[in-house]
Protein backbone atom coordinates (compact mmCIF):
# COMPACT_ATOMS: atom_id res chain seq x y z
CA UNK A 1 73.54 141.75 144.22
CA UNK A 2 73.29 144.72 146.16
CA UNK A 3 76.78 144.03 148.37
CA UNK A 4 78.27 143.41 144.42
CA UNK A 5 76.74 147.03 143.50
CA UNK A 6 78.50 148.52 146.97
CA UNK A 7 81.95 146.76 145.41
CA UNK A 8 81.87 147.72 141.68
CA UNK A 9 80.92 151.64 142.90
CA UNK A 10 83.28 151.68 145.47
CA UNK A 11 86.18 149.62 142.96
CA UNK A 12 85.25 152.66 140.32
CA UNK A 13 85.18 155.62 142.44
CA UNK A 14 88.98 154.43 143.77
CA UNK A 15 90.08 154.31 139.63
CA UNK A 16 88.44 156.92 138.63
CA UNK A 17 90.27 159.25 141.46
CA UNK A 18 93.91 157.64 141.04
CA UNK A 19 93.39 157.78 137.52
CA UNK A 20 93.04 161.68 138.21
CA UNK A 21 96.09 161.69 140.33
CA UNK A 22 98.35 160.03 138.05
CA UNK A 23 97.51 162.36 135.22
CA UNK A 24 98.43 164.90 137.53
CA UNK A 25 102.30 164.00 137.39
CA UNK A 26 103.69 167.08 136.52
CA UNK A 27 102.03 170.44 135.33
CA UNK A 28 102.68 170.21 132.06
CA UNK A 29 100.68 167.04 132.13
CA UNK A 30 97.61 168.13 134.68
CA UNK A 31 94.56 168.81 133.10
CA UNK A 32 93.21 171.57 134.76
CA UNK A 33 89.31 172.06 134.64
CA UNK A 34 88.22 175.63 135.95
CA UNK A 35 84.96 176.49 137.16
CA UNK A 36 83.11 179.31 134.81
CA UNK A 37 80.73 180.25 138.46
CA UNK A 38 84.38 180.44 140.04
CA UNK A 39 85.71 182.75 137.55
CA UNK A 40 82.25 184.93 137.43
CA UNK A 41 82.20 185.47 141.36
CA UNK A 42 85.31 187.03 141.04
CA UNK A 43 87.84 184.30 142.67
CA UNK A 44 90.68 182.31 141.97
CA UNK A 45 89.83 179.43 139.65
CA UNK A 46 90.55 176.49 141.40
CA UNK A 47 91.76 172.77 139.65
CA UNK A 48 89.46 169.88 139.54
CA UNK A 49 92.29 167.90 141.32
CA UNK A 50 92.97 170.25 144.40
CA UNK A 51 89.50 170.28 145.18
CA UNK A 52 89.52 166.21 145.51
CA UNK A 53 90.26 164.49 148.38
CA UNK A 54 90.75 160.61 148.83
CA UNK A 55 91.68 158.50 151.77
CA UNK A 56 90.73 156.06 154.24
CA UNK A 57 91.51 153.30 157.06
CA UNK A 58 92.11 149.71 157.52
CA UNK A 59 93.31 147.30 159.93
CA UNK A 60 94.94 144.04 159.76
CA UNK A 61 94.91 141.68 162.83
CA UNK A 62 95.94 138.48 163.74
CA UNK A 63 94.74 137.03 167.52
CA UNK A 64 95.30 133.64 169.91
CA UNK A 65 92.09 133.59 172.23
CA UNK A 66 93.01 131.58 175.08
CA UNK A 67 89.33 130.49 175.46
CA UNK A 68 87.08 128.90 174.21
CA UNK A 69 84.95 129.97 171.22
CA UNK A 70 81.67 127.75 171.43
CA UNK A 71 78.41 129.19 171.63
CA UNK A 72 77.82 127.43 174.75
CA UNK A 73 81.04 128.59 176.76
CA UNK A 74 78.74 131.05 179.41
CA UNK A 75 75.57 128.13 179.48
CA UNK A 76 78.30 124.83 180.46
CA UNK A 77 81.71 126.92 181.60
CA UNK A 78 82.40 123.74 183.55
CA UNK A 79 83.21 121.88 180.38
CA UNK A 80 84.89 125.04 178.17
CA UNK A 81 87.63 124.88 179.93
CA UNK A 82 91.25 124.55 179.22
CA UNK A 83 90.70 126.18 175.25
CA UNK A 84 92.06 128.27 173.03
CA UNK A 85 91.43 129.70 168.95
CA UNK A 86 92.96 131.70 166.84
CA UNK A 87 92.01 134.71 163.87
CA UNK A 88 93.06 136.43 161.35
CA UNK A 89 90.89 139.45 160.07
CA UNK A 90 90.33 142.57 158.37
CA UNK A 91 88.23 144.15 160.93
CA UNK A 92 87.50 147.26 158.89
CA UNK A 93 88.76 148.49 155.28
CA UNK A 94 87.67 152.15 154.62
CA UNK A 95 87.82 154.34 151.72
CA UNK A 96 86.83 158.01 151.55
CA UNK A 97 86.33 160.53 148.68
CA UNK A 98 85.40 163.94 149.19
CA UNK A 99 85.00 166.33 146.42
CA UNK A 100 84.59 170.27 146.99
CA UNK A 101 82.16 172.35 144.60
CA UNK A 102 82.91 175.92 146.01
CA UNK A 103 80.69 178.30 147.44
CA UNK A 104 80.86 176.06 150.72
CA UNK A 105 79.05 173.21 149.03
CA UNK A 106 80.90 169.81 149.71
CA UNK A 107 79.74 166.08 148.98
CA UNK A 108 81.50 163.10 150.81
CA UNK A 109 81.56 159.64 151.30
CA UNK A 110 83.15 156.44 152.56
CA UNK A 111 82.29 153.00 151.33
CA UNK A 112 83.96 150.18 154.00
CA UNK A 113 84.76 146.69 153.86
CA UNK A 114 84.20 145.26 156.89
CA UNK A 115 85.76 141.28 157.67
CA UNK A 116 87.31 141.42 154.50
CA UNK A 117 83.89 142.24 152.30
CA UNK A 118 81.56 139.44 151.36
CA UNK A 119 80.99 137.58 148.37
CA UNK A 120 79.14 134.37 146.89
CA UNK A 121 79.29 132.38 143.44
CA UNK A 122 77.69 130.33 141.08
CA UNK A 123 78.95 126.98 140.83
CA UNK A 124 77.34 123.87 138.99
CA UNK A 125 76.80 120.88 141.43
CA UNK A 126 78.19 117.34 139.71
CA UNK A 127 76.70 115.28 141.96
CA UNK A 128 73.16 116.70 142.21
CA UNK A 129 72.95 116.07 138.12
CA UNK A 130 74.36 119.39 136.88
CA UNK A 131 72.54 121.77 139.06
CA UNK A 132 73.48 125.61 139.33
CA UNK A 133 73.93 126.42 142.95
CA UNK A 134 74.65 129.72 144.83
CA UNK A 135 77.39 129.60 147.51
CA UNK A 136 78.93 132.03 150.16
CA UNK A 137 82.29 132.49 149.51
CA UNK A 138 83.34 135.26 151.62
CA UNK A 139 81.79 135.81 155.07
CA UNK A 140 81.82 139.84 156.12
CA UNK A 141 80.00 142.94 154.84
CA UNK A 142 80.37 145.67 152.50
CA UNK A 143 78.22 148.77 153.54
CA UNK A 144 78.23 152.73 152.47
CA UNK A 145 78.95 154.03 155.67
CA UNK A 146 78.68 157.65 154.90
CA UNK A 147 77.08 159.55 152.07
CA UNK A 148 76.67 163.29 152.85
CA UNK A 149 76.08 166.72 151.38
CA UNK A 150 76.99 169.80 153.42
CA UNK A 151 76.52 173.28 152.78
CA UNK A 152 78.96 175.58 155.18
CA UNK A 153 77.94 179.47 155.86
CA UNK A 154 80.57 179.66 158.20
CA UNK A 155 82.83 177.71 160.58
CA UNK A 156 80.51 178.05 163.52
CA UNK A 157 77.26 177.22 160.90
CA UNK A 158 77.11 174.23 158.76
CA UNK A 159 74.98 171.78 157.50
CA UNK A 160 75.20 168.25 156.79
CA UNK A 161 72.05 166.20 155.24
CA UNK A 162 72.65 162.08 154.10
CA UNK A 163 74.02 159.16 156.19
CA UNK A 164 75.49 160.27 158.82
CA UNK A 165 77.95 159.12 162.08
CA UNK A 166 76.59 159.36 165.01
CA UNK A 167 78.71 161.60 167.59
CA UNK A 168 77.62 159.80 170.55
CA UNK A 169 80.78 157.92 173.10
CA UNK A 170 84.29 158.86 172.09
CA UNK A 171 84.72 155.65 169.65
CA UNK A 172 81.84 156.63 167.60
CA UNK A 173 83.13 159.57 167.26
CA UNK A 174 86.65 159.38 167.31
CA UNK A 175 86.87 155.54 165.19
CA UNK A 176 89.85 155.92 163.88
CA UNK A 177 92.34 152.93 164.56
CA UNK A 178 94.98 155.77 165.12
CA UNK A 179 92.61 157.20 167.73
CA UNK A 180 92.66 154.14 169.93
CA UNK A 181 95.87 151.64 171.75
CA UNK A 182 93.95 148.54 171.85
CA UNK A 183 94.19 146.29 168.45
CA UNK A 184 90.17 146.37 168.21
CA UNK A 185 87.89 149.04 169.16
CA UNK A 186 87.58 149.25 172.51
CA UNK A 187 84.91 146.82 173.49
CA UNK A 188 83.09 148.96 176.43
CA UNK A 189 81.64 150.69 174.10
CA UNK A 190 80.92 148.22 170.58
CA UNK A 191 79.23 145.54 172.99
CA UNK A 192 76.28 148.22 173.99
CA UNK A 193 76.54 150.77 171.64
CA UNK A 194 76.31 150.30 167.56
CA UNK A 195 80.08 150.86 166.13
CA UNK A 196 80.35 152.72 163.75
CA UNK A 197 77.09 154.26 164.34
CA UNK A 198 75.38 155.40 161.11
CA UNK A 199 71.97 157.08 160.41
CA UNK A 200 70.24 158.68 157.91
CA UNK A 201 69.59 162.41 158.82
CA UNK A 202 70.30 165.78 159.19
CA UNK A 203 73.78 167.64 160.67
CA UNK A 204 73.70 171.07 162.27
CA UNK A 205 77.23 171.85 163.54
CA UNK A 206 80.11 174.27 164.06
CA UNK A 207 83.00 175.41 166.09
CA UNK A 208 83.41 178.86 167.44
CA UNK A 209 86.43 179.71 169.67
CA UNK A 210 87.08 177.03 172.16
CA UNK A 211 83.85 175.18 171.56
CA UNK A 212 82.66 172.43 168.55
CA UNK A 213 78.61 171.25 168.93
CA UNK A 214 76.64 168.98 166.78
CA UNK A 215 72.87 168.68 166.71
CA UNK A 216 71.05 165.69 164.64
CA UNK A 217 67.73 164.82 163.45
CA UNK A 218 67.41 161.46 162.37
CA UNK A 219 65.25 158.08 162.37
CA UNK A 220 64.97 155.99 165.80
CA UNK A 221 66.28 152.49 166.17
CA UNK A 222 64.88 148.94 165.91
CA UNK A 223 63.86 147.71 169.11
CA UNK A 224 63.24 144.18 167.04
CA UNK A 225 66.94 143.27 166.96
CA UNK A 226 67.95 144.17 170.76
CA UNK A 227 69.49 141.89 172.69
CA UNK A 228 70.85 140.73 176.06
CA UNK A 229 74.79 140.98 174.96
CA UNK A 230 74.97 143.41 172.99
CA UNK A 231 71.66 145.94 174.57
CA UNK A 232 70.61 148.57 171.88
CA UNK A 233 73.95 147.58 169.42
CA UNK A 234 72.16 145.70 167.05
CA UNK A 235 69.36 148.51 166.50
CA UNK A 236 70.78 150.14 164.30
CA UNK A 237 71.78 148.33 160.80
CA UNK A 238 68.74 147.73 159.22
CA UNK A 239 68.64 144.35 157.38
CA UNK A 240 66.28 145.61 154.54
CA UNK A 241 66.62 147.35 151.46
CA UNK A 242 65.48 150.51 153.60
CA UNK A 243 65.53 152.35 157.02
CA UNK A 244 62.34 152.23 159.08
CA UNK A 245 61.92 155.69 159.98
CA UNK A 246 58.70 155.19 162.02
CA UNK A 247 59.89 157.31 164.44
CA UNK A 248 62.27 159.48 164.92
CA UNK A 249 65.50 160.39 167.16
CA UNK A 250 68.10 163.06 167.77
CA UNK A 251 71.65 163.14 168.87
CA UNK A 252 73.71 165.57 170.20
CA UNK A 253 77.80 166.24 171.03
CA UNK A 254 79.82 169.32 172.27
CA UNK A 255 83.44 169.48 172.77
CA UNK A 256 85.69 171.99 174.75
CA UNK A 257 89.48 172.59 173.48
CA UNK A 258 90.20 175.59 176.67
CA UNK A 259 93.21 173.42 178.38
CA UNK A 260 96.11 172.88 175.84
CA UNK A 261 96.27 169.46 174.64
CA UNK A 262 92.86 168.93 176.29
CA UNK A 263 89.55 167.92 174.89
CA UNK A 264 86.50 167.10 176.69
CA UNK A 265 83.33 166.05 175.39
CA UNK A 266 79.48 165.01 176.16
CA UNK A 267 77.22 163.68 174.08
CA UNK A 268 73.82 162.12 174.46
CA UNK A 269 70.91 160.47 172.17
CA UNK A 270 67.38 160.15 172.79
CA UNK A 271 64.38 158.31 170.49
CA UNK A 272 61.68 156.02 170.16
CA UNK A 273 62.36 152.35 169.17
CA UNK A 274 59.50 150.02 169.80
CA UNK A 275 57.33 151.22 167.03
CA UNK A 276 59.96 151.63 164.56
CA UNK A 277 60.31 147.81 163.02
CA UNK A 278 58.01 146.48 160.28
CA UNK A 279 55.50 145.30 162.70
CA UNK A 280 55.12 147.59 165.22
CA UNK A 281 51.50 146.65 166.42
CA UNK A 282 53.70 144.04 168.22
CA UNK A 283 54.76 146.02 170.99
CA UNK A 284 51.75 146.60 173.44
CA UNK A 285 51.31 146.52 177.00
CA UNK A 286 47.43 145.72 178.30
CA UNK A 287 46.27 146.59 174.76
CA UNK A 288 48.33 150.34 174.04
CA UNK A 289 51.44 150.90 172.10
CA UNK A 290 54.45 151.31 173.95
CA UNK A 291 57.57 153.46 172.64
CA UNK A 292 60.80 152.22 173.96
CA UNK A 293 62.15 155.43 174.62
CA UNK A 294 66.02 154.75 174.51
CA UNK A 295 68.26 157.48 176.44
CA UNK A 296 71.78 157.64 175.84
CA UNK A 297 74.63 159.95 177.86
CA UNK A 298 78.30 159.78 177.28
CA UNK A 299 81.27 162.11 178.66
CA UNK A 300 84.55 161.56 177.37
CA UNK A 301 88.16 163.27 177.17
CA UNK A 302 91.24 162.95 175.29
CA UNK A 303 94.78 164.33 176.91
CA UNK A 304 97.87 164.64 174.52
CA UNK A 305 100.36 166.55 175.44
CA UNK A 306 103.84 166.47 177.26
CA UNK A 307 104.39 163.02 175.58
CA UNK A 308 101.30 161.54 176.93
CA UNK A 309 98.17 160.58 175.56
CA UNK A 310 94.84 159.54 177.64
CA UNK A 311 91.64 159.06 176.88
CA UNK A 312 88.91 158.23 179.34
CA UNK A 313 84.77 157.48 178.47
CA UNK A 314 81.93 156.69 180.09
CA UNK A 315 78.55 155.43 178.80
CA UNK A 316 75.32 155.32 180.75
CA UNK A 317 71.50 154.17 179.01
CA UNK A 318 68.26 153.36 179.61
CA UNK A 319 65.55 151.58 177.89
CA UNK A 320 61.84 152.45 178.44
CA UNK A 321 59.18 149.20 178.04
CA UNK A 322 62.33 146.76 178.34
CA UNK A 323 60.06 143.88 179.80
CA UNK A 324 56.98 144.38 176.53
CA UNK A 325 60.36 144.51 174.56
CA UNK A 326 61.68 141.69 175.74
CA UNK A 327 58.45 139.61 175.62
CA UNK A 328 57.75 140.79 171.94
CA UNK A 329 61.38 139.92 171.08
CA UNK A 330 61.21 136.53 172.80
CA UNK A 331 58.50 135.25 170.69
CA UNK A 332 59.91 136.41 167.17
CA UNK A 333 60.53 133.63 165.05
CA UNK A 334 63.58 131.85 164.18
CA UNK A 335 63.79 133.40 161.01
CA UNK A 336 63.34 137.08 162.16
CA UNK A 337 66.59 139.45 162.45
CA UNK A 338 65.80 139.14 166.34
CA UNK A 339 68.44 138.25 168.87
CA UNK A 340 64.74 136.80 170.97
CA UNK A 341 66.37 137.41 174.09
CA UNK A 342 65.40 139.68 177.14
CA UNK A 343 66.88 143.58 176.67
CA UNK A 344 68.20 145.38 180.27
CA UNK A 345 66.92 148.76 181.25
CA UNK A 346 69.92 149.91 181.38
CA UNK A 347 73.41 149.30 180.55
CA UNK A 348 76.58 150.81 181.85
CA UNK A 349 80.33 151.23 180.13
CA UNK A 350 83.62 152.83 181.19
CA UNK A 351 87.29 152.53 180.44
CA UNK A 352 90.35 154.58 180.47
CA UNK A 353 93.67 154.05 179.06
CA UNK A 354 97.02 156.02 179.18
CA UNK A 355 100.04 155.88 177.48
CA UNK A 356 103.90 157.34 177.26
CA UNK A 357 105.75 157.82 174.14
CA UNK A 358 109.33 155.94 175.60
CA UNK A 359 111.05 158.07 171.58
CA UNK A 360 110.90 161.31 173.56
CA UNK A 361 113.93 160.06 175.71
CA UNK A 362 115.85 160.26 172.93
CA UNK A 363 115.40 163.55 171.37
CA UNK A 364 118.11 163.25 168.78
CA UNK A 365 116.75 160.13 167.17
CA UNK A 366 117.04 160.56 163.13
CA UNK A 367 113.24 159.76 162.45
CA UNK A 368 111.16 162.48 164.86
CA UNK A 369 108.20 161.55 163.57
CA UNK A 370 108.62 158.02 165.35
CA UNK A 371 106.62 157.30 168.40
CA UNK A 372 106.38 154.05 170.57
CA UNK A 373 103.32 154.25 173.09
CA UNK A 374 103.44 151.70 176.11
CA UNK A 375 100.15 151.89 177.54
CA UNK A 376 97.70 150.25 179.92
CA UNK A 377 93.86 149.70 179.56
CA UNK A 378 90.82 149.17 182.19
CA UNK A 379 88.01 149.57 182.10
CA UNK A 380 84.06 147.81 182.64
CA UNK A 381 80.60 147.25 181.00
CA UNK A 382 77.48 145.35 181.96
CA UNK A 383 74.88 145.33 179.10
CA UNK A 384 72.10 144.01 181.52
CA UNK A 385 73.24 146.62 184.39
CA UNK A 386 69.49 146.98 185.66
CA UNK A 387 66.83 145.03 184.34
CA UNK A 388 63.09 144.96 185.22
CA UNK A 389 61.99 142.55 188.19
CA UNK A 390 60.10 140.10 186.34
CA UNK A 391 63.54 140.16 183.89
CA UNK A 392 66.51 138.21 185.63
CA UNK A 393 69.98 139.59 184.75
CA UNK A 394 72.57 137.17 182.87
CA UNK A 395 76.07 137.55 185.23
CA UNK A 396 78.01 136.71 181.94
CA UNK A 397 77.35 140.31 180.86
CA UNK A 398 78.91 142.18 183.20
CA UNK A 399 82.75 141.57 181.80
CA UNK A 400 85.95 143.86 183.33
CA UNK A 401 89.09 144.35 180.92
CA UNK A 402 92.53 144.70 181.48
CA UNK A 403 94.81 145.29 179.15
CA UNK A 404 98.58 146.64 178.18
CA UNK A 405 100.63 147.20 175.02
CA UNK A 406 102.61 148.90 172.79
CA UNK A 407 101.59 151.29 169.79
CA UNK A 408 104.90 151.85 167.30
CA UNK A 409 104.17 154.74 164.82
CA UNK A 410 106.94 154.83 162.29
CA UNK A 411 104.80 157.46 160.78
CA UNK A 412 102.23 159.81 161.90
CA UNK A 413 99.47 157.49 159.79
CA UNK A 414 100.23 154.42 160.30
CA UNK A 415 100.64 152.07 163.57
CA UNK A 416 101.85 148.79 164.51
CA UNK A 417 100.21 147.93 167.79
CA UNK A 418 100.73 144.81 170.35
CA UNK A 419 98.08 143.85 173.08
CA UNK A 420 97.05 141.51 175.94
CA UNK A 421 93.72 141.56 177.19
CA UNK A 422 92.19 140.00 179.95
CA UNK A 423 88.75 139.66 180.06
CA UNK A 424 87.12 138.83 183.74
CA UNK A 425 84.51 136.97 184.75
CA UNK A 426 82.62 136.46 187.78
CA UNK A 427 82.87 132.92 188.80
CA UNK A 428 81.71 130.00 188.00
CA UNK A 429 82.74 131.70 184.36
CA UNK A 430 86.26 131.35 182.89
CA UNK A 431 88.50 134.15 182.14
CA UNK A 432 89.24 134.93 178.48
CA UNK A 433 92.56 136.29 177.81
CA UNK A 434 93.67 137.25 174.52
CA UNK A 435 96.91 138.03 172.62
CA UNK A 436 96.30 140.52 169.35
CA UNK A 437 98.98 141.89 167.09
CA UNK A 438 97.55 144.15 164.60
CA UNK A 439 99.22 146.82 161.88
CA UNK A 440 97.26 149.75 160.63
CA UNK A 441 96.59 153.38 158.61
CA UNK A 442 94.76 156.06 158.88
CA UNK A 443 94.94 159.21 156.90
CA UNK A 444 94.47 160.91 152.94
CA UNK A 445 95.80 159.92 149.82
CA UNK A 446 95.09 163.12 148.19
């Protein structure tokens, strides 16, 4: 009921702001709605419509995995072999309204579609005499992924309070799929880290001269649903109706613009995670709480200039209390949201990528706005780095990627990309190569 709520507000914010735009046609026809506080303080009145702003992402992608995709493909790799699947998907589906009240107060919000959305139905059963059941039609999710308020003094001093992104990595931050070559996120960083990272909180940030920071208070994550594959990923999302906010967490980012065409960033996260679940009297050691302190440090930079564009991140975190984690989590049962696997003490990411635009050797093309990147990808991660001595480390986590391709922008917003991959594996497990195709947008409407 609650993913069919997410739909029908989403579905009626969309109409209700088209159905703004299109009675703005001409200004004979625009319906202008001026602001009385506006007109007191002495300023320009401004219109309803100019003060709206709607847009979004979404990508569509179409893979062959030249693997095999059974559960069991890192337990028996002797008898995986010699496989291959295939997808089609709607990896993410985005849609963002913004509305601007003056006097530096703003609200905003995105509501996404993620796997195409989700959906289920009542059908009646003939063969079990007439009975009404409830099916899943539609795997995926439909989640608000931002709701904020912010109230701006000044560039350099704002304020932000609702659900939030968290700044932390450069894919978090920057999630784009205009901000990225590869046809998916760039794994490094969604296999350890949660993408995109969302919390309930509160946003102090600004930019003065060369320099952008961002400061946030907000609530911890769930050690419950760690896991071995994916380290402190799943922590985040909160599979009830609420956010435990047991304890709490803050995050942090700061970029430098100095060199032209040249940002640099670092960002880091820190909070307590083993007594923020339902049942946190779970997690003891010899009879005392434990907190799961989770510490998270990223540096990342972005080059684009001289018809080149490079991006380079690294991710490095640590878990307190992994092994009382991973003994708690073990024994969950079946039905809990828990991975019940063992959690590393730390996990480790890195990649960089680099591409040329091949347009700029022909400056007198028609279209300047075209662009075709050819690019190259590598990069690393291991989400059981370092684990705990009693905890033994599972080799099919530590994965390296290689990867090349093409990203065509006919326009500035929107992107058709091409990509191999090449996942490696130490032995005895396979490789798992991959060939994506994907087309995309990113940008406003209004």
């Amino acid at each position: 009921m609650k993913k069919r709520q997410f739909l029908s507000i989403g579905t009626g914010l969309i109409c209700m702001c088209m159905g703004l735009s299109a009675r703005g046609g001409s200004e004979g026809e625009r319906t202008v709605i001026e602001s009385a506080e506006a007109a007191e303080a002495g300023r320009a009145a401004v219109p309803i419509v100019s003060r709206l702003q709607l847009g979004g992402y979404g990508e569509a992608v179409a893979q062959r995995m030249f693997y095999s995709d059974s559960p069991a493909r890192y337990w028996y790799p002797g008898t995986n072999r010699d496989a291959a699947h295939g997808r089609f998907d709607l990896p993410h589906v985005v849609f963002y309204l913004s509305y601007d009240f003056g006097h530096g107060w703003k609200v905003s919000t995105e509501v996404e579609f993620e796997h195409g959305g989700t959906g289920s139905t009542y059908e009646i059963e003939t063969t079990e005499a007439g009975e009404y059941e409830t099916e899943i039609e539609k795997g995926g999710e439909v989640a608000l992924e931002q709701f904020w308020i912010e109230k701006s003094f000044s560039p350099a001093a704002n304020v932000r309070m609702g659900h939030i992104i968290i700044p932390v990595g450069l894919t978090n931050q920057h999630h784009m799929p205009t901000e990225f070559f590869s046809v998916l996120r760039p794994e490094e960083e969604t296999a350890i880290l949660p993408s995109t990272w969302h919390e309930t909180g509160v946003s102090f940030w600004g930019r003065t001269g060369a320099w952008r920071y961002e400061a946030q208070f907000i609530s911890g994550l769930d050690a419950e649903r760690f896991s071995d594959a994916g380290w402190i990923q799943g922590g985040s999302t909160s599979p009830y109706e609420f956010t435990i906010a047991n304890r709490y967490a803050g995050a942090f980012r700061v970029d430098n613009y100095s060199a032209k065409g040249l940002r640099v960033g670092l960002s880091g996260y820190f909070g307590f995670s083993a007594r923020n679940s339902l049942k946190p009297d779970r997690y003891t050691y010899n009879g005392s709480p434990v907190n799961g302190s989770v510490t998270v440090g990223a540096l990342d930079a972005v080059y684009d200039n001289h018809h080149i564009l490079a991006r380079a991140n690294a991710v490095y975190g640590h878990l307190g209390d992994s092994y009382t984690i991973s003994r708690v989590n073990k024994k969950m049962p079946s039905k809990s949201p828990s991975a019940r696997t063992d959690v590393a003490s730390d996990a480790l990411s890195w990649y960089v990528e680099a591409g040329y635009d091949v347009m700029s050797f022909f400056p007198g093309r028609k279209y300047r706005e075209n662009k075709l990147y050819v690019y190259g990808h590598c990069g690393y991660y291991n989400s059981m780095y370092k684990t705990v001595a009693s905890i033994t480390p599972k080799r099919w986590c530590e994965k390296r990627i290689f990867s090349a391709g093409l990203n065509y922008f006919p326009l500035r917003d929107v992107v058709i990309k091409a990509e191999y991959q090449f996942r490696q594996f130490a032995a005895p497990y396979n490789n798992e190569p991959t060939l994506s195709l994907g087309i995309a947008y990113s940008g406003l409407f209004l």
